[in-house]
N, C-alpha and C. Protein backbone atom coordinates (compact mmCIF):
# COMPACT_ATOMS: atom_id res chain seq x y z
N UNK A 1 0.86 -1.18 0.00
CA UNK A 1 0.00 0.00 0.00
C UNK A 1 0.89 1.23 0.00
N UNK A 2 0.33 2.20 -0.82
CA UNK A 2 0.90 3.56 -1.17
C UNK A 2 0.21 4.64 0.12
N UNK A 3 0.65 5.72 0.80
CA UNK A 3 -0.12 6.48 1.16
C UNK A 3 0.70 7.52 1.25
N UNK A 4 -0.11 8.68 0.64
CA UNK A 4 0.51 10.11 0.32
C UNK A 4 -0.05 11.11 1.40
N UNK A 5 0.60 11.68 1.71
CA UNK A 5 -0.63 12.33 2.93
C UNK A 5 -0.66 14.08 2.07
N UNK A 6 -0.63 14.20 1.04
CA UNK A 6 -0.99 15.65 -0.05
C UNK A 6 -1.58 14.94 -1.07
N UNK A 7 -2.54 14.52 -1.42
CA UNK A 7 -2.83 14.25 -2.99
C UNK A 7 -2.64 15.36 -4.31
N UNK A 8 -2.60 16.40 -3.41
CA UNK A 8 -2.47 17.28 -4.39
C UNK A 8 -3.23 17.32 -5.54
N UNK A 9 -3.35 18.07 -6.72
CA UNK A 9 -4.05 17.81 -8.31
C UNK A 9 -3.60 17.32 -9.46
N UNK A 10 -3.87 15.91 -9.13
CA UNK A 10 -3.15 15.00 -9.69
C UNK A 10 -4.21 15.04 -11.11
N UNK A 11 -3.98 15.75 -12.57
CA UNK A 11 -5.00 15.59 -13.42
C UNK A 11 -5.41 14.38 -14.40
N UNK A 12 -4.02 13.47 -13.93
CA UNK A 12 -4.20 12.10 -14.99
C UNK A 12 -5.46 10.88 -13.82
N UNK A 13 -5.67 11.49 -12.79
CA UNK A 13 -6.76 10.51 -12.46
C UNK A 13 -7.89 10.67 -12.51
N UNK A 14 -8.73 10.01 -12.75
CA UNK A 14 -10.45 9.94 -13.42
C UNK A 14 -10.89 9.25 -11.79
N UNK A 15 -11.22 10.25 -10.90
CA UNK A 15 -12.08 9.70 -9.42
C UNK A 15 -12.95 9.89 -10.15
N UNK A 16 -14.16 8.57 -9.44
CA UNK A 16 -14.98 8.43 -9.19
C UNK A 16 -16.05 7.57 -7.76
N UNK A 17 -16.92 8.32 -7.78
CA UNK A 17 -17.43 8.28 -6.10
C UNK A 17 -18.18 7.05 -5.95
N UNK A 18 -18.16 6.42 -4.77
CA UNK A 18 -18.57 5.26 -5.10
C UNK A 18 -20.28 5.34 -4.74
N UNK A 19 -20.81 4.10 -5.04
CA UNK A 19 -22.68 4.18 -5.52
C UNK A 19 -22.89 4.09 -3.82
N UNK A 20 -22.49 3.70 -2.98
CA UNK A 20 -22.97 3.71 -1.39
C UNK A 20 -22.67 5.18 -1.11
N UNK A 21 -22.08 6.17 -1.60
CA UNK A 21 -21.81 7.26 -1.12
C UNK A 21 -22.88 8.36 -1.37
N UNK A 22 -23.38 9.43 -0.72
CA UNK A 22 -24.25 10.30 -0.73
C UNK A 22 -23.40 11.75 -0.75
N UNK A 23 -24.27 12.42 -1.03
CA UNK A 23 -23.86 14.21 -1.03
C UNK A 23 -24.05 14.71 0.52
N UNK A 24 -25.51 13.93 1.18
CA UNK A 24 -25.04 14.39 2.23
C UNK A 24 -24.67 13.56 3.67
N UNK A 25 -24.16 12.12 3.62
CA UNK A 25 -24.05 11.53 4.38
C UNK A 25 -22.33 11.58 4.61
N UNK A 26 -21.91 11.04 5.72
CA UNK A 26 -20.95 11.31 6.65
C UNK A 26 -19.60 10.61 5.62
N UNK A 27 -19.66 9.21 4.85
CA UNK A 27 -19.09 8.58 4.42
C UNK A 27 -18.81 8.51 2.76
N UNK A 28 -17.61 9.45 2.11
CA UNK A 28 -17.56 9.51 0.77
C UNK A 28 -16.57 9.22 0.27
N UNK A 29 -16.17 7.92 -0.46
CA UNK A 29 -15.17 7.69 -0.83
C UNK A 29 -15.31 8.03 -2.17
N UNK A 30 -14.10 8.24 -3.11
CA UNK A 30 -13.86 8.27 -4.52
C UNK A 30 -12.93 7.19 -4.61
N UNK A 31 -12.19 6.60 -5.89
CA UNK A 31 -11.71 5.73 -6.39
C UNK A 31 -10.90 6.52 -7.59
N UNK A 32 -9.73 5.60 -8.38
CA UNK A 32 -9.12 6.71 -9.37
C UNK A 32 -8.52 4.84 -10.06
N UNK A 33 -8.59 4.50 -10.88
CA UNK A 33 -7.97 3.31 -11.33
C UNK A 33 -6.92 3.55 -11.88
N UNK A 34 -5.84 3.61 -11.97
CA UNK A 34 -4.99 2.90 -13.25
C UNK A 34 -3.90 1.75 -13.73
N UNK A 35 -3.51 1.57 -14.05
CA UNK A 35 -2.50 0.41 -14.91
C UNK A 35 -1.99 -0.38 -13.32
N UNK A 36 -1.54 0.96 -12.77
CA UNK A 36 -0.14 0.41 -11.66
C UNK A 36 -0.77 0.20 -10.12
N UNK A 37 -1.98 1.05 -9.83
CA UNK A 37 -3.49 0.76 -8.80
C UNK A 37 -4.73 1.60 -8.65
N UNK A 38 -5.50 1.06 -7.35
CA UNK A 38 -6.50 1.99 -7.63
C UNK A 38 -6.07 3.02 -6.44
N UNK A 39 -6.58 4.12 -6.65
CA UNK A 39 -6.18 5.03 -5.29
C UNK A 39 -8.07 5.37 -4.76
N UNK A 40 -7.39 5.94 -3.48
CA UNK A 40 -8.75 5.96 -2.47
C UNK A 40 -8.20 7.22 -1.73
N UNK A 41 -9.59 8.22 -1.42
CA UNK A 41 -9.69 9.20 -1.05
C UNK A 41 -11.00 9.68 -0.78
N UNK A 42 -10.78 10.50 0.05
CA UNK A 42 -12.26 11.06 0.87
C UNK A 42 -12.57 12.03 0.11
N UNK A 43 -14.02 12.18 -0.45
CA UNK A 43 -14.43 13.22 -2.03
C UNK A 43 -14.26 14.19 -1.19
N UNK A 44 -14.91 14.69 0.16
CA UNK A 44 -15.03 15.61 1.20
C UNK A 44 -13.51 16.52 1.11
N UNK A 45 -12.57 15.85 1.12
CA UNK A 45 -11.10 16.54 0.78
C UNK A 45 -10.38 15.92 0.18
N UNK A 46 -10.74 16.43 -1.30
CA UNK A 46 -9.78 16.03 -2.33
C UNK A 46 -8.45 16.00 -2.54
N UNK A 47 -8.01 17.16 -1.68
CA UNK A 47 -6.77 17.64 -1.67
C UNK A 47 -5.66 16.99 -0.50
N UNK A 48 -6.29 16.30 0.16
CA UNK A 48 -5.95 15.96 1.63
C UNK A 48 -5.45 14.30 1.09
N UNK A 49 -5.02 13.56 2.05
CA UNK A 49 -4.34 12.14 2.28
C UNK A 49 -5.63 11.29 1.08
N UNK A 50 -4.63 10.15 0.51
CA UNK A 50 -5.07 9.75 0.20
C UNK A 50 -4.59 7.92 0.09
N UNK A 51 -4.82 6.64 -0.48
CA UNK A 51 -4.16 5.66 -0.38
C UNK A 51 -3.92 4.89 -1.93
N UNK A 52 -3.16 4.06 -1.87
CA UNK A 52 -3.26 3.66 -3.68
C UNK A 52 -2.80 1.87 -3.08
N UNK A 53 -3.38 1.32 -3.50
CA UNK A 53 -3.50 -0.46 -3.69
C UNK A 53 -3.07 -0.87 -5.10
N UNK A 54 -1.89 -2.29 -4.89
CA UNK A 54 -1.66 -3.06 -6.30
C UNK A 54 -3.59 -3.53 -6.58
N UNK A 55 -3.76 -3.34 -7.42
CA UNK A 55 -4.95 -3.98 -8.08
C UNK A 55 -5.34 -5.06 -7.99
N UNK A 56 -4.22 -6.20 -7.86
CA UNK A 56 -4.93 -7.50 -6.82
C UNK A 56 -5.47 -7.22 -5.56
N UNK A 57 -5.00 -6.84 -4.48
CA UNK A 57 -5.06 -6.46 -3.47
C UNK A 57 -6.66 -5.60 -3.61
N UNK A 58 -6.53 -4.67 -4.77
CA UNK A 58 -8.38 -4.10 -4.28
C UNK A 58 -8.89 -5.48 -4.87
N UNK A 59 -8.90 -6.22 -6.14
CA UNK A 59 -9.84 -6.89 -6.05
C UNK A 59 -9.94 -7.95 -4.83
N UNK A 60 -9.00 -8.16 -4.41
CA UNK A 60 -9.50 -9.02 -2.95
C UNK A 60 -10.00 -8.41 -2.12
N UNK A 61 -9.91 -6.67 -1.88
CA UNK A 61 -10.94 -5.98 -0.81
C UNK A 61 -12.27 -6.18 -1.16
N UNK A 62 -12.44 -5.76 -2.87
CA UNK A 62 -13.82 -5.81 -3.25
C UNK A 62 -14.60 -7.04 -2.85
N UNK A 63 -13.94 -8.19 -3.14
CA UNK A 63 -14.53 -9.31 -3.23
C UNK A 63 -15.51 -9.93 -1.50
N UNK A 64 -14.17 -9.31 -0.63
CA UNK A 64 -14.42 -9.76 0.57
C UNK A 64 -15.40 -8.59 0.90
N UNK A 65 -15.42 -7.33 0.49
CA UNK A 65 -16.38 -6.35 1.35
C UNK A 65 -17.99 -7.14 0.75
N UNK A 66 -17.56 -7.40 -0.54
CA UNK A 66 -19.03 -7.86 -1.33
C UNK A 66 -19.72 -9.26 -0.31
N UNK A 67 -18.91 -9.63 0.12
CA UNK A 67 -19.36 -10.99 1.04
C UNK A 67 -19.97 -10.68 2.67
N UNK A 68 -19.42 -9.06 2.96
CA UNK A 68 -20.02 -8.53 4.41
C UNK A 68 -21.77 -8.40 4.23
């Protein structure tokens, strides 16, 4: 696991927010895919910390959160 604590404006990533997330509820994650992982960040502060996963590794998060 990657973790940057500036994400700064990074313009080559395409976030997108995930479908459990609301405009006005407490919990908003975005997602950003590419080649090398996916990164994760709170939409609430874009600019703030963020994390990046090898792409196996999310699909084994996905798989197991899908089973909670």
């Amino acid at each position: 696991m990657n973790l940057k604590s500036d994400a700064g404006n990074d313009p080559t990533l395409k976030w997108r927010k995930s479908s459990y997330s609301s405009n006005d509820g407490p919990d908003c994650v975005e997602v950003a895919a590419t080649v090398a992982a996916v990164h994760v960040r709170d939409s609430k502060n874009a600019a703030g910390p963020r994390f990046a996963v090898a792409g196996p590794a999310w699909a084994e998060f996905v798989a197991y959160a899908a089973r909670r």
